[in-house]
Protein backbone atom coordinates (compact mmCIF):
# COMPACT_ATOMS: atom_id res chain seq x y z
CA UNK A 1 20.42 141.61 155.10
CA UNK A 2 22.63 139.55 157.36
CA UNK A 3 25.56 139.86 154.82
CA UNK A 4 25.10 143.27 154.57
CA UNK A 5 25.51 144.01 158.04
CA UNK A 6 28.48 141.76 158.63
CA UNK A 7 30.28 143.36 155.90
CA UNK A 8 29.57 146.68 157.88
CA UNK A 9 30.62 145.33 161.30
CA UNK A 10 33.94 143.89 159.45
CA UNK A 11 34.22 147.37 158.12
CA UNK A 12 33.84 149.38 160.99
CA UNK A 13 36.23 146.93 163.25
CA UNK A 14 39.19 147.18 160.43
CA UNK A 15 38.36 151.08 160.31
CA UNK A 16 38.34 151.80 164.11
CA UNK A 17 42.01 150.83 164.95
CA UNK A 18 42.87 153.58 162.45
CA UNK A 19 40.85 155.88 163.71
CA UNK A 20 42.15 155.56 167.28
CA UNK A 21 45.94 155.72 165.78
CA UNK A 22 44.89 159.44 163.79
CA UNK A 23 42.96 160.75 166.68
CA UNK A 24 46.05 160.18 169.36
CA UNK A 25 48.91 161.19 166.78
CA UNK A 26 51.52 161.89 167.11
CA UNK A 27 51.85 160.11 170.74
CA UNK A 28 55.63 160.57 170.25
CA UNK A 29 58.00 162.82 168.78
CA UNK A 30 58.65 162.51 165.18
CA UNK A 31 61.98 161.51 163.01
CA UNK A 32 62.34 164.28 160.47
CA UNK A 33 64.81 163.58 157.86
CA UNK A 34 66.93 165.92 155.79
CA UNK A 35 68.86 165.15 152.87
CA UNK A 36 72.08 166.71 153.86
CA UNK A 37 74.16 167.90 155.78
CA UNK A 38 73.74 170.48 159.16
CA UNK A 39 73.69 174.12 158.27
CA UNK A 40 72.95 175.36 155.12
CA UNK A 41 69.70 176.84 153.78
CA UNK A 42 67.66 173.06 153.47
CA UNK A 43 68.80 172.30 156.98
CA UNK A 44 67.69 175.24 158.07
CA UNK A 45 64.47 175.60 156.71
CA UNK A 46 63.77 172.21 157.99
CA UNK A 47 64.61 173.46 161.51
CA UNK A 48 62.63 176.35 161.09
CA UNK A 49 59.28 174.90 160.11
CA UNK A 50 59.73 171.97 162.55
CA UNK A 51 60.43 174.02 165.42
CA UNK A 52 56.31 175.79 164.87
CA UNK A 53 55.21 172.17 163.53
CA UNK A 54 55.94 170.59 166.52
CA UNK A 55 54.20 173.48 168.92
CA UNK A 56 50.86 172.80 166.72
CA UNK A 57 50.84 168.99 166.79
CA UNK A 58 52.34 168.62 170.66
CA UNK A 59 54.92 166.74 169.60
CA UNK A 60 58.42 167.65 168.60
CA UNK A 61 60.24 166.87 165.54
CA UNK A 62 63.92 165.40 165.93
CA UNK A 63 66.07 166.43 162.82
CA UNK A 64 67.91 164.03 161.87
CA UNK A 65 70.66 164.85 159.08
CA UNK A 66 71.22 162.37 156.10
CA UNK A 67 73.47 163.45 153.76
CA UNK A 68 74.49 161.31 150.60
CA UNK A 69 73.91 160.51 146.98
CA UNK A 70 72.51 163.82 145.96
CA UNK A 71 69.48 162.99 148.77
CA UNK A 72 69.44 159.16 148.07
CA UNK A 73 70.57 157.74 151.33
CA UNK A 74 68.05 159.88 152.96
CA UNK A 75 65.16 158.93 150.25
CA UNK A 76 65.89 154.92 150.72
CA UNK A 77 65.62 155.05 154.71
CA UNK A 78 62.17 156.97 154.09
CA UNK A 79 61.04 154.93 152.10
CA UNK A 80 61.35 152.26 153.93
CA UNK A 81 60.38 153.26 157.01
CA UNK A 82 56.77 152.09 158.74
CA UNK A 83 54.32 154.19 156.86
CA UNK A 84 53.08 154.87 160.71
CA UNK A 85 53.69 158.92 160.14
CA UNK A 86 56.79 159.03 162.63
CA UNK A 87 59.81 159.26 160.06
CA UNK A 88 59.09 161.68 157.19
CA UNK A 89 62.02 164.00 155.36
CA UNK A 90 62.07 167.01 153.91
CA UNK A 91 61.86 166.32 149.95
CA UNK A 92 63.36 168.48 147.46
CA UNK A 93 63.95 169.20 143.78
CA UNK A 94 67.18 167.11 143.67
CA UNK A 95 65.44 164.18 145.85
CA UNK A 96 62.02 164.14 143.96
CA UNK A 97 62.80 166.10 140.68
CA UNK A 98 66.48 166.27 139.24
CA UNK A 99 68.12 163.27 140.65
CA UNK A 100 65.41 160.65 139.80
CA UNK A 101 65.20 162.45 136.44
CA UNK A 102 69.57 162.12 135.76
CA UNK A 103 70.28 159.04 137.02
CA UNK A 104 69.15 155.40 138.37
CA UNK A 105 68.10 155.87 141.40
CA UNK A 106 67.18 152.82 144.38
CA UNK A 107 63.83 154.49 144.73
CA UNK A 108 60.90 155.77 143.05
CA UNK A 109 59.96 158.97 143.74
CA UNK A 110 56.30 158.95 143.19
CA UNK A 111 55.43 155.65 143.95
CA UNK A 112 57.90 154.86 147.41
CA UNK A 113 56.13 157.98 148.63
CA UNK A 114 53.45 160.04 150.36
CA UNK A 115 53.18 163.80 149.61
CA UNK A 116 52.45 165.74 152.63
CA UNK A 117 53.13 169.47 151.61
CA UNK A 118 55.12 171.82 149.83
CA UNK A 119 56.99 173.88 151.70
CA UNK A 120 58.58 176.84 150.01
CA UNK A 121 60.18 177.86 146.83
CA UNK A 122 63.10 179.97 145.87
CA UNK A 123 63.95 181.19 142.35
CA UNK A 124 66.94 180.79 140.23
CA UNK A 125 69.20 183.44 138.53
CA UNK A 126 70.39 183.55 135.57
CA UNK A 127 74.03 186.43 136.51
CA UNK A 128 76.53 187.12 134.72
CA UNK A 129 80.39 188.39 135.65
CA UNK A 130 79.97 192.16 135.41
CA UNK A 131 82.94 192.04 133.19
CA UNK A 132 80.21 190.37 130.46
CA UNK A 133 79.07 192.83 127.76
CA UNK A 134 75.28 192.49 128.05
CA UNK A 135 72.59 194.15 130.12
CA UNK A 136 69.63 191.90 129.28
CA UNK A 137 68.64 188.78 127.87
CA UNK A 138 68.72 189.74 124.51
CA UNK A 139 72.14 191.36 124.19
CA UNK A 140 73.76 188.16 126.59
CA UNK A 141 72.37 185.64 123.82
CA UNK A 142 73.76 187.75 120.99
CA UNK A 143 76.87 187.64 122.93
CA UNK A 144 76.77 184.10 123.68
CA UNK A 145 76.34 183.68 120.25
CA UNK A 146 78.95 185.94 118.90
CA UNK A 147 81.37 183.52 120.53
CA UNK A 148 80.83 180.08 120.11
CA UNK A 149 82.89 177.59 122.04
CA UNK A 150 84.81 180.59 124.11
CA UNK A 151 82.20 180.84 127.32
CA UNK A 152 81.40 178.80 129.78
CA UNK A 153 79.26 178.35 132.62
CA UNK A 154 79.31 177.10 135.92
CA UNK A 155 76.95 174.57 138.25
CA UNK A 156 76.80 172.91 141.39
CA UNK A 157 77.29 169.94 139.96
CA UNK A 158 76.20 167.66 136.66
CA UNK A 159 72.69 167.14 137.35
CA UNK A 160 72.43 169.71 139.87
CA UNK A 161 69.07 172.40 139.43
CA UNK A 162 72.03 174.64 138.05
CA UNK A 163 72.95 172.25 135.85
CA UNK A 164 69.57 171.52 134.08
CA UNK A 165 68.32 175.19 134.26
CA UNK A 166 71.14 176.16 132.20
CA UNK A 167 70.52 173.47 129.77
CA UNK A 168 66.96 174.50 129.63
CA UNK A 169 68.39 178.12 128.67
CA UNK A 170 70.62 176.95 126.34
CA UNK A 171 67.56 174.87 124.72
CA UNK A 172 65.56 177.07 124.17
CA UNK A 173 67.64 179.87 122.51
CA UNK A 174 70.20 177.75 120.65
CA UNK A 175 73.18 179.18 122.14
CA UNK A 176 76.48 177.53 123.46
CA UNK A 177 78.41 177.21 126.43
CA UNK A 178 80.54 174.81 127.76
CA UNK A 179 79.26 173.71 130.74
CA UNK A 180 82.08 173.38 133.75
CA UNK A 181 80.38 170.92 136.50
CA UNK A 182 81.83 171.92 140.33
CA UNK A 183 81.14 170.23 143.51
CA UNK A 184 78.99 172.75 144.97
CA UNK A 185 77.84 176.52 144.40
CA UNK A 186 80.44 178.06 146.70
CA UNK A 187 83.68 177.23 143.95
CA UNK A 188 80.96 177.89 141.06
CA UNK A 189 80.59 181.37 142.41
CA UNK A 190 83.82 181.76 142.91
CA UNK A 191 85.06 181.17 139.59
CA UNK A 192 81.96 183.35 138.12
CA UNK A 193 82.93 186.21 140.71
CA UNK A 194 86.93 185.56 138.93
CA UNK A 195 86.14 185.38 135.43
CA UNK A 196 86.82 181.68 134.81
CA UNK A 197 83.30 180.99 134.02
CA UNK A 198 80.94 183.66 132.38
CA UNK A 199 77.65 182.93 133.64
CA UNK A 200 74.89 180.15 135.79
CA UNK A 201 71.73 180.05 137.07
CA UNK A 202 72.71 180.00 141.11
CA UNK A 203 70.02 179.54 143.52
CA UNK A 204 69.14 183.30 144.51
CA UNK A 205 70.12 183.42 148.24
CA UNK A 206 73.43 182.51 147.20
CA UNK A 207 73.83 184.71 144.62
CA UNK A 208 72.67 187.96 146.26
CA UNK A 209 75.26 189.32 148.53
CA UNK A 210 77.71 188.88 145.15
CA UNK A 211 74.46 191.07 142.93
CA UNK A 212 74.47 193.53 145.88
CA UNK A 213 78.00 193.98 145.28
CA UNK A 214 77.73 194.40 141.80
CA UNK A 215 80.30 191.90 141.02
CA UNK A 216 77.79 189.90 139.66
CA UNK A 217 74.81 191.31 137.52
CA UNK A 218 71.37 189.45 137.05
CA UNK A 219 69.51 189.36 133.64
CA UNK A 220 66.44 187.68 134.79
CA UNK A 221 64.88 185.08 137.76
CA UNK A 222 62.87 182.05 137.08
CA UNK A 223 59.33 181.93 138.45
CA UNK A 224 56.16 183.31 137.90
CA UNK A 225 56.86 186.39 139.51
CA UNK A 226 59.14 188.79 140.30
CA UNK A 227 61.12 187.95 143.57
CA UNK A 228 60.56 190.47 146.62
CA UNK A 229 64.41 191.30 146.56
CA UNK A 230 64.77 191.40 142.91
CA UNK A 231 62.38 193.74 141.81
CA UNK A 232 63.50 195.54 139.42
CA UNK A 233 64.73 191.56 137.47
CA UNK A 234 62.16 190.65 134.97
CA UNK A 235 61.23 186.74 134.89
CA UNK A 236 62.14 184.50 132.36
CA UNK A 237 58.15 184.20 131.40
CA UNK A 238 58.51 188.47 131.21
CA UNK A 239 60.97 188.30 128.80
CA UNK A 240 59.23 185.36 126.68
CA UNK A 241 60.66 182.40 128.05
CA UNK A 242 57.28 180.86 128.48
CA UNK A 243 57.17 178.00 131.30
CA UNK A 244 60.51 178.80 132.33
CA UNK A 245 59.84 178.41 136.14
CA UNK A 246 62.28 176.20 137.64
CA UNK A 247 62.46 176.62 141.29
CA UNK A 248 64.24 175.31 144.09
CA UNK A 249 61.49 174.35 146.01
CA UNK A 250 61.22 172.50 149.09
CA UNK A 251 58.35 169.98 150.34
CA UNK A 252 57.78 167.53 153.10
CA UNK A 253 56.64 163.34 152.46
CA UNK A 254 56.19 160.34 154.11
CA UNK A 255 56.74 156.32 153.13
CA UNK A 256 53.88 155.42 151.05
CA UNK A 257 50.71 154.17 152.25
CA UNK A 258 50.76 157.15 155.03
CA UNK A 259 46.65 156.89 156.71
CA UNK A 260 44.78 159.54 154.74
CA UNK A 261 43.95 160.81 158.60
CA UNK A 262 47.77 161.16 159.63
CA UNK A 263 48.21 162.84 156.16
CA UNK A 264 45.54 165.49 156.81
CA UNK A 265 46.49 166.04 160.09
CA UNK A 266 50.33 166.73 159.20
CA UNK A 267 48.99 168.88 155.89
CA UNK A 268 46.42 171.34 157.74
CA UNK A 269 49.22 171.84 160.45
CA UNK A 270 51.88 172.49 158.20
CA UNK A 271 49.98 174.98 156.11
CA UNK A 272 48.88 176.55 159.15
CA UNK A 273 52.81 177.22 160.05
CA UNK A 274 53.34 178.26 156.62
CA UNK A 275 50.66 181.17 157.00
CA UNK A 276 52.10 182.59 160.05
CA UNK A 277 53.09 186.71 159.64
CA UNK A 278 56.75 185.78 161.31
CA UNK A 279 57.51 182.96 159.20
CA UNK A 280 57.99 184.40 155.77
CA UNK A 281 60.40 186.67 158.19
CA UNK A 282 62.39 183.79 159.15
CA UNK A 283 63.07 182.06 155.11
CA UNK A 284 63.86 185.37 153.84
CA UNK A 285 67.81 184.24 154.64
CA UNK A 286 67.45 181.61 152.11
CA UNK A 287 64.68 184.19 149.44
CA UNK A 288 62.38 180.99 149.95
CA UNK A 289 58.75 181.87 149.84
CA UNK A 290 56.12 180.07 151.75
CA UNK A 291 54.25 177.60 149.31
CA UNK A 292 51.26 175.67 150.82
CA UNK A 293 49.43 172.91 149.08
CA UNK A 294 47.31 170.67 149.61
CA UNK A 295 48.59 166.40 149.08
CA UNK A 296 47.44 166.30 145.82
CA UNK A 297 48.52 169.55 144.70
CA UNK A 298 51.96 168.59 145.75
CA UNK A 299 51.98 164.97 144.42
CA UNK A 300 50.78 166.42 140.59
CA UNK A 301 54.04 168.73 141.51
CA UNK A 302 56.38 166.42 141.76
CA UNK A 303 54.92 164.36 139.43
CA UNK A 304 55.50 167.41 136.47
CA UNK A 305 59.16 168.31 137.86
CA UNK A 306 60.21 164.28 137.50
CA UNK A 307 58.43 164.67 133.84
CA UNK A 308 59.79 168.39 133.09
CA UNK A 309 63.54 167.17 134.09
CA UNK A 310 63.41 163.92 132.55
CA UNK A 311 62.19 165.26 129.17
CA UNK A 312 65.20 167.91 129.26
CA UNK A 313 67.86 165.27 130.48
CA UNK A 314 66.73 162.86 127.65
CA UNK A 315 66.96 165.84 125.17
CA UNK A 316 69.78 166.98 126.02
CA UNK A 317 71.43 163.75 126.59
CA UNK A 318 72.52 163.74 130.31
CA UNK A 319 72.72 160.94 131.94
CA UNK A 320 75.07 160.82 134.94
CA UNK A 321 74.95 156.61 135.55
CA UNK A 322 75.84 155.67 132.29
């Protein structure tokens, strides 16, 4: 009996400085790293959600800008930052899906972290220069394949979400092109909008004012669902393309071994921004759809784009450190 209850005193008095620390936090303002540079659509979704974050926890977030590595100096100084809930960063498929999955990386992306919440989401699409002979799917692969070895396409980058959608395309209907890596969407557009390339999978917030124009034409988005400005673009499940819903998606952690109290805390906050009317309102610039989940949802989500990437980048033999 005496045991017993000095094993619950020891229990309580290791327990009750953590409780204390969850109760009164944040009792400063938090470091909120993002893995690149200022402006752009990450940047500013991260300034966006941390501006109504802060307002709901009474603290306020300081942005601080990381850029690097495709996300890996940002991922290494979060990971090894005190897992006290004052430095977390704004994780995203490159950081914790398609970088880990390409290349050797100084970090693990499960294991060196703590999944808070997933943010939002944008689709992919797969366009085409208008000059291309196809109005769907079905008559661009019959093209592609008409031609082999005289198209190419375009990316932000080898290993980029681009990059690996494309492959995944080219997977799983056997066609060919030759894939032409640049160093960032802007000059990938560019040379889709001129003719030098023939199609990609851009992000859809970048490729939209070129759709709108109707210098470039969409076939189909990636997702589950049709995208709000897209309506009238079947998905790639629509069409057949069965789990064909790669997303750029956006999502916030911590270092690992984050108190399960501080975790909560920052999760039910978060999702509360994410359900505000206004907000959707405000990510529309960048087509990204609120997302909430729950910790665990978002740690088995990263978990399957790290397997879903890694599978393709083995199959298809990419591997950018070798």
């Amino acid at each position: 009996m005496k045991r017993r209850h000095l094993l619950q005193a020891v229990s309580a008095a290791i327990a009750a400085p953590r409780l204390a620390i969850a109760q009164s936090y944040p009792a400063k303002p938090i470091r909120y790293i993002v893995p690149v540079a200022a402006g752009g659509g990450n940047d500013m979704i991260a300034r966006v959600v941390t501006e109504r974050w802060g307002k709901l926890l009474g603290q306020s977030f300081i942005v601080d800008n990381q850029s690097g590595g495709g996300g890996v100096v940002a991922s290494q100084t979060t990971a090894r930052a005190a897992p006290d809930g004052y430095t977390l960063m704004q994780g995203y498929v490159a950081t914790h899906g398609t970088t880990p999955a390409t290349r050797r990386v100084s970090y693990d992306a499960i294991k060196d972290f703590t999944p808070i919440g997933m943010i939002g989401a944008t689709p992919n699409v797969l366009a085409i220069n208008a000059s291309v002979p196809a109005k769907n799917i079905q008559e661009f692969i019959d093209f592609v394949k008409r031609s082999p070895g005289k198209l190419s396409y375009g990316s932000a980058g080898a290993g980029s979400l681009t990059h690996l959608t494309m492959e995944l395309f080219k997977q799983e209907t056997g066609a060919f092109m030759l894939h032409i890596p640049y160093r960032g969407i802007a000059p990938a557009i560019n040379d889709l909008l001129g003719g030098q390339t023939q199609a990609m999978f851009p992000g859809l917030a970048a490729a939209l004012p070129h759709l709108r124009s109707g210098r470039m034409r969409a076939l189909a988005v990636t997702g589950k669902q049709r995208s709000a400005q897209l309506k009238d673009v079947p998905t790639m499940e629509e069409i057949g393309f069965k789990g064909f819903d790669a997303m750029q998606w956006y999502g916030s952690v911590g270092p690992a071994g984050l108190p399960a109290d501080i975790v909560r805390r920052l999760n039910e906050t978060q999702v509360a921004v994410l359900k505000a009317p206004d907000l959707a309102e405000k990510l529309a610039s960048e087509a990204v759809e609120p997302w909430p989940m729950t910790p665990e949802q978002f740690g088995q989500y990263i978990a399957s784009e790290i397997a879903r990437w890694s599978a393709l980048a083995k199959a298809r033999n990419i591997r950018l450190d070798e």
